[in-house]
C-alpha atoms as a PDB file:
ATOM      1  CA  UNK A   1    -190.525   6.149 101.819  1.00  0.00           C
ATOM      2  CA  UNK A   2    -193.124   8.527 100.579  1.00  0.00           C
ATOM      3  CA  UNK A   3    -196.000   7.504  98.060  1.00  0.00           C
ATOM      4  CA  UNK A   4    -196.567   9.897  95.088  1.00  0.00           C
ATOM      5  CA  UNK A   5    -198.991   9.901  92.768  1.00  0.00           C
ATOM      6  CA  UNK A   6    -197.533  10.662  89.261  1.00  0.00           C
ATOM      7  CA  UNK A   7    -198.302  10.741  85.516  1.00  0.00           C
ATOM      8  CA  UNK A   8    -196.776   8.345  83.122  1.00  0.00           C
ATOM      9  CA  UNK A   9    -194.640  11.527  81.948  1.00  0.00           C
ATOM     10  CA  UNK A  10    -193.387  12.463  85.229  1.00  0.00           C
ATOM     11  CA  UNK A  11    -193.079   8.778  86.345  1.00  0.00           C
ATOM     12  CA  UNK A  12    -190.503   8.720  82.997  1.00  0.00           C
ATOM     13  CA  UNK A  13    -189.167  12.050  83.615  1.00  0.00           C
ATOM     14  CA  UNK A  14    -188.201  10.974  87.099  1.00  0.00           C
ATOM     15  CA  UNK A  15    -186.868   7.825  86.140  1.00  0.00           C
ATOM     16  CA  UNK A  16    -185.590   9.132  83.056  1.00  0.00           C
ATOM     17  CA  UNK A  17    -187.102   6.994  80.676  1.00  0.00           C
ATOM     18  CA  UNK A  18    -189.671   7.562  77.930  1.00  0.00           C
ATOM     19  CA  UNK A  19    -193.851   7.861  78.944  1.00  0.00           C
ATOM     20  CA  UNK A  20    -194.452   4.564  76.884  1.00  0.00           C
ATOM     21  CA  UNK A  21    -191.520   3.077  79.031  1.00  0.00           C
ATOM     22  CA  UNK A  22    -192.507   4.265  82.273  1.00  0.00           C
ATOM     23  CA  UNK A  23    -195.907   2.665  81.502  1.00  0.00           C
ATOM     24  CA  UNK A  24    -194.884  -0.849  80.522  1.00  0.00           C
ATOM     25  CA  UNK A  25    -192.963  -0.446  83.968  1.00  0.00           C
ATOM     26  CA  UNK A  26    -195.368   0.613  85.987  1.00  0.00           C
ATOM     27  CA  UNK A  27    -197.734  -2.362  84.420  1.00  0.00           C
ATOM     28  CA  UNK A  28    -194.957  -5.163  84.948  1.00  0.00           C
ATOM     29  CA  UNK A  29    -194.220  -3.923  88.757  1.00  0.00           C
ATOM     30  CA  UNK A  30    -198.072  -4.477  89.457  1.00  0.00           C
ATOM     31  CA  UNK A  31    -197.882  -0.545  90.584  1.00  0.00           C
ATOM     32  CA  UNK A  32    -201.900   0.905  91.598  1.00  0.00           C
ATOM     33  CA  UNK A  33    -203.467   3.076  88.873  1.00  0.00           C
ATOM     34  CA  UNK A  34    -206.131   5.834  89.428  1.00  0.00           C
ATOM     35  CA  UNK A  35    -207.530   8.142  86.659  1.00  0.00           C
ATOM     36  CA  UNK A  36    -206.915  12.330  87.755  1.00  0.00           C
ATOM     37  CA  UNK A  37    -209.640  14.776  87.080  1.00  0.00           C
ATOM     38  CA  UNK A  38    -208.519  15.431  83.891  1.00  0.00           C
ATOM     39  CA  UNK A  39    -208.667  11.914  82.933  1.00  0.00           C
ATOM     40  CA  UNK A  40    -204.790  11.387  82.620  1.00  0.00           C
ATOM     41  CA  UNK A  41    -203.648   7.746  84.436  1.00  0.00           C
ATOM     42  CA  UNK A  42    -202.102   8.542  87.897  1.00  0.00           C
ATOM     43  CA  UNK A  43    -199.756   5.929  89.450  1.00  0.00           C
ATOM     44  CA  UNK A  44    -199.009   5.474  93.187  1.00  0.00           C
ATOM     45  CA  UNK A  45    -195.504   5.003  92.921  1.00  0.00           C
ATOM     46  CA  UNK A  46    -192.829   5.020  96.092  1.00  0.00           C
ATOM     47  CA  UNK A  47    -190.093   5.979  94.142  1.00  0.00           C
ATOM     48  CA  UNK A  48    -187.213   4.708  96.704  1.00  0.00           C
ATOM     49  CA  UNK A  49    -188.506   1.109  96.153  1.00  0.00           C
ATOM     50  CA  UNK A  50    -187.994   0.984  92.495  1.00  0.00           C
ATOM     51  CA  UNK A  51    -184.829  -0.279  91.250  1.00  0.00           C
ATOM     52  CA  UNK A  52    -184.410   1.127  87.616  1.00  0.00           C
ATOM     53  CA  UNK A  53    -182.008   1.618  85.303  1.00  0.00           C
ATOM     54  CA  UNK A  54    -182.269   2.768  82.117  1.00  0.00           C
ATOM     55  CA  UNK A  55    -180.495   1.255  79.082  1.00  0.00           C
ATOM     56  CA  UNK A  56    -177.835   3.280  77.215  1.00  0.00           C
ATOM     57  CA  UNK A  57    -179.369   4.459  74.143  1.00  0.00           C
ATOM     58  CA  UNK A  58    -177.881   4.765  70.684  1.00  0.00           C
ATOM     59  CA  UNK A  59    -174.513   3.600  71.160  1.00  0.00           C
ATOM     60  CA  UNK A  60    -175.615   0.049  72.130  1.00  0.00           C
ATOM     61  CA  UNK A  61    -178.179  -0.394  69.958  1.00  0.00           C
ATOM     62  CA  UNK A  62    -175.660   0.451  67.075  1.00  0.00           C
ATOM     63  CA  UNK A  63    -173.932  -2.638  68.535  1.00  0.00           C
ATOM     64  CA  UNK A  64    -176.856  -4.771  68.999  1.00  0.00           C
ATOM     65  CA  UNK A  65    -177.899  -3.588  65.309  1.00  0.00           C
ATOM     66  CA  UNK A  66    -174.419  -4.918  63.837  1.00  0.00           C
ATOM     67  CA  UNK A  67    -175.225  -8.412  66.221  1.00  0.00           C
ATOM     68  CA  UNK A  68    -178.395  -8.826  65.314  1.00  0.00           C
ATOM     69  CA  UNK A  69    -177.706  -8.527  61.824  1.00  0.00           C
ATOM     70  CA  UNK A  70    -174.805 -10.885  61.735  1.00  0.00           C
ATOM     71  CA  UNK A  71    -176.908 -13.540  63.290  1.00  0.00           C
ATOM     72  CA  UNK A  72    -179.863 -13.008  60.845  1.00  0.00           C
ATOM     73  CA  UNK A  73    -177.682 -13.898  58.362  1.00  0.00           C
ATOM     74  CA  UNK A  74    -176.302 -16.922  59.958  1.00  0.00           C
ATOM     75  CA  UNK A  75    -179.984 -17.789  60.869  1.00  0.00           C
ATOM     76  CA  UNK A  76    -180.729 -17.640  56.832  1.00  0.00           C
ATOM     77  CA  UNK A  77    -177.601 -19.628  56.116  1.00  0.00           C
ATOM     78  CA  UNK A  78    -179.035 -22.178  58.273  1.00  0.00           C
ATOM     79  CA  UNK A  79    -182.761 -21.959  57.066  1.00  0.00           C
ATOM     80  CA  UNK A  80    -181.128 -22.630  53.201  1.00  0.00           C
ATOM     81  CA  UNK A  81    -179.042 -25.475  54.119  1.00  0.00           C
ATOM     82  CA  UNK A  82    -182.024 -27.193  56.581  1.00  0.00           C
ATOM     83  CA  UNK A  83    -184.251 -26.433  53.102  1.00  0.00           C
ATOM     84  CA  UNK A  84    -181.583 -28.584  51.131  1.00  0.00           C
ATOM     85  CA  UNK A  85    -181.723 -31.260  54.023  1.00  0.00           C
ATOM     86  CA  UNK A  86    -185.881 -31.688  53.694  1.00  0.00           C
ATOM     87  CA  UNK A  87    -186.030 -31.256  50.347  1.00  0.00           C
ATOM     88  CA  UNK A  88    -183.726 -34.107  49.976  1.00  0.00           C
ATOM     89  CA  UNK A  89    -185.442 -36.192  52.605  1.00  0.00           C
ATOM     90  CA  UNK A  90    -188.715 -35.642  50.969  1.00  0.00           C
ATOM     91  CA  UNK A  91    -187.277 -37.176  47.546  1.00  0.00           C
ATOM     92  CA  UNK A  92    -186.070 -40.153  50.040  1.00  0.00           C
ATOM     93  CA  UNK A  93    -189.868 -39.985  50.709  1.00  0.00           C
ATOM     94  CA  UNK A  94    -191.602 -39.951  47.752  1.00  0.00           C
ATOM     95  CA  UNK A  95    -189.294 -42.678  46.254  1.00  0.00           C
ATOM     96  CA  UNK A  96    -190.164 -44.966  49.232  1.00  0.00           C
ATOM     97  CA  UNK A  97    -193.592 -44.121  48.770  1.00  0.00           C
ATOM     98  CA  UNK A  98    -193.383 -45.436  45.509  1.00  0.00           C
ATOM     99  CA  UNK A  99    -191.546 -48.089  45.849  1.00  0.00           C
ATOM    100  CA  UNK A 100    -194.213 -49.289  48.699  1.00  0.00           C
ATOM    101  CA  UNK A 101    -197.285 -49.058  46.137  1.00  0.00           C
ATOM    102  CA  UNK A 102    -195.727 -51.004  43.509  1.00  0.00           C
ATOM    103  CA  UNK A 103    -194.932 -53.702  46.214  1.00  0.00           C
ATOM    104  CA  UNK A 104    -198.481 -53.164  47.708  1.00  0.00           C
ATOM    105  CA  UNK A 105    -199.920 -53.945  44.580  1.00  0.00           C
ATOM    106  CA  UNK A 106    -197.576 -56.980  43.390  1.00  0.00           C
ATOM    107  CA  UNK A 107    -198.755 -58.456  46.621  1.00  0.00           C
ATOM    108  CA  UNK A 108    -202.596 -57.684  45.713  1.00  0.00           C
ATOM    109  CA  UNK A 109    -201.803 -59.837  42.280  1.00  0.00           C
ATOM    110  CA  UNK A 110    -200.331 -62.566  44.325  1.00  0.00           C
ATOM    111  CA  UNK A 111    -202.561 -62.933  46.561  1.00  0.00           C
ATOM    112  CA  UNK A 112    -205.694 -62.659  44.368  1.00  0.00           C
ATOM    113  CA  UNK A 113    -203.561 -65.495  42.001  1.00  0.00           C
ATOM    114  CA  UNK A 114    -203.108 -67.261  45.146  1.00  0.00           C
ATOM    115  CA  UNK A 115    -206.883 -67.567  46.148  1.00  0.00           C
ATOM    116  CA  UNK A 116    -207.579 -68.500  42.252  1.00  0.00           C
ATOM    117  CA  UNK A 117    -205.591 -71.273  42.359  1.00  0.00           C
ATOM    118  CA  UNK A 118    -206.491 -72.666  45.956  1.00  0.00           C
ATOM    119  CA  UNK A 119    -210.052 -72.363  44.497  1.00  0.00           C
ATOM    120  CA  UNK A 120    -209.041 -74.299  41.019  1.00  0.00           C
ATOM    121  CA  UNK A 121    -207.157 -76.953  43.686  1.00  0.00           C
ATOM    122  CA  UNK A 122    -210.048 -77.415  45.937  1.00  0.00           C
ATOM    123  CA  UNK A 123    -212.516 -77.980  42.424  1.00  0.00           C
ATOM    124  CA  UNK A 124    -209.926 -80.407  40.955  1.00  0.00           C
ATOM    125  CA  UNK A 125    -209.362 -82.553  44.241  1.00  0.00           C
ATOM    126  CA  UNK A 126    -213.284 -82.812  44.422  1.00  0.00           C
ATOM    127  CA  UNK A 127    -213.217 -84.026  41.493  1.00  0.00           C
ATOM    128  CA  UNK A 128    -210.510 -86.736  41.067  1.00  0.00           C
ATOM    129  CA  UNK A 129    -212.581 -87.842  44.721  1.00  0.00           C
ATOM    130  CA  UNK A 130    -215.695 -88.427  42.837  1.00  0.00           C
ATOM    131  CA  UNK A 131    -213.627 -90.158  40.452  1.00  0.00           C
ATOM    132  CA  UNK A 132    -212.301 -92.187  42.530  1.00  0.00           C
ATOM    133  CA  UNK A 133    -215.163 -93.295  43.896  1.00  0.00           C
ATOM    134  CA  UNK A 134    -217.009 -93.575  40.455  1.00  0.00           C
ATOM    135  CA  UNK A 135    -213.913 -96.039  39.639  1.00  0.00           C
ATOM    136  CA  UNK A 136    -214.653 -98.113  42.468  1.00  0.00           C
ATOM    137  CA  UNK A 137    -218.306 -98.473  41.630  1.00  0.00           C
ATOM    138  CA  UNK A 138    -218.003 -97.883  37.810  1.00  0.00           C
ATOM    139  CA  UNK A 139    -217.221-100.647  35.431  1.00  0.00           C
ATOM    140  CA  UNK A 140    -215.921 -98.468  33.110  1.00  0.00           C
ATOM    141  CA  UNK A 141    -212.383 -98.447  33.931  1.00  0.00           C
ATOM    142  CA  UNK A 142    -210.846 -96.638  31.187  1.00  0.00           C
ATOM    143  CA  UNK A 143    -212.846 -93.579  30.791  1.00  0.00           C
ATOM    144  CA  UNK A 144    -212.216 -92.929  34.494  1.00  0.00           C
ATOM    145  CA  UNK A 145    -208.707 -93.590  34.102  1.00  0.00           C
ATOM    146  CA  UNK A 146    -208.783 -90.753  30.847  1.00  0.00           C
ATOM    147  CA  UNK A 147    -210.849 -87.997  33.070  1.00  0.00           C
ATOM    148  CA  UNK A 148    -208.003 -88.609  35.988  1.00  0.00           C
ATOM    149  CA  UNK A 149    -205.400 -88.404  33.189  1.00  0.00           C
ATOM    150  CA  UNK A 150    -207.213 -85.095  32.560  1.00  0.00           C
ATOM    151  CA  UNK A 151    -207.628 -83.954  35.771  1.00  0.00           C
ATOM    152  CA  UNK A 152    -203.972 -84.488  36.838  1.00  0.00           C
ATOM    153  CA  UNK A 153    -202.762 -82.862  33.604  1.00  0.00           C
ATOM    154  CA  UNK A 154    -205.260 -79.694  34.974  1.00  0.00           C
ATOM    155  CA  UNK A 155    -203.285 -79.431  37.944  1.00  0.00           C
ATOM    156  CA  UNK A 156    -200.043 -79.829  36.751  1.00  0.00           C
ATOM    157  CA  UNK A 157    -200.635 -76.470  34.303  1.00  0.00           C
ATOM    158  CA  UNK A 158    -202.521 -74.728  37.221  1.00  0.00           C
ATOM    159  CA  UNK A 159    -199.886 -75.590  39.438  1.00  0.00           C
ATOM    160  CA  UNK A 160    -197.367 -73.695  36.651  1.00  0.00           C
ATOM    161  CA  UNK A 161    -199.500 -71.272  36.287  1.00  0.00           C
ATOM    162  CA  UNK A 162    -199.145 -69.991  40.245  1.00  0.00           C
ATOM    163  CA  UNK A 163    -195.591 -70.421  40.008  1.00  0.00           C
ATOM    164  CA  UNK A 164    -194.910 -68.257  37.370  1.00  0.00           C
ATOM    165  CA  UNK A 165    -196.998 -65.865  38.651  1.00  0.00           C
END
């Protein structure tokens, strides 16, 4: 259990891995770092404690190439056919979206024809009640009785009028 204190290139020599690898180790174990007089990075390493191995080189990755390839492509097969899936649900969408304006603004026209005609209700009632009082007052039965035949024939086409609409 002795402590050395070595370069990143004899760390990686030792361990026989690259300088660059031997770095990112050193780094991930949490190892102490010094600078040397020469201003290369020492580490104080106790090389018995580490538990390294390298990974084969070429052969592997060869493999892991062909892999990693293989599933790229399945990955892109899958990318295309969720693109087909949204672009799809986003015509579901738009027709929707559509469809809920036209509805939004039938029900503005309704409404607004609604409110006229409670308003043209409300007039009429007040007066055929004025009327109705006039006729109780008035001696002049028939003119009363023509403005109520009026009035009632007002409604009747108002009342149309909402319907239709």
């Amino acid at each position: 259990m002795s402590v050395e204190f070595l370069t990143y290139g004899a760390l990686g020599a030792r361990l026989n891995i690259s300088p660059v690898a031997a770095r990112s180790l050193a780094r991930r174990l949490g190892l102490p770092r010094s600078l040397s007089e020469d201003g290369k990075a020492l580490v104080s390493v106790d090389l018995a404690e580490i538990k390294h191995t390298p990974q084969p080189s070429a052969r592997r990755q060869e493999c892991d190439a062909a892999q990693w390839t293989t599933m790229v492509a399945a990955l892109h097969v899958e990318i295309a056919q969720l693109e087909a899936s949204v672009a799809g649900h986003r015509a579901d969408f738009e027709h929707e979206r559509a469809r809920a304006d036209r509805l939004m603004a039938e029900l503005r026209q309704a409404t607004t024809e609604a409110a006229a005609a409670r308003e043209a209700a409300a007039r009429l009632e007040g007066e055929v009640a004025v009327l109705r009082a006039r006729a109780h007052t008035d001696s002049s039965i028939e003119k009363t009785e023509r403005r109520l035949g009026q009035l009632a024939a007002t409604l009747v086409e108002s009342d149309r009028k909402a319907a239709r609409g």
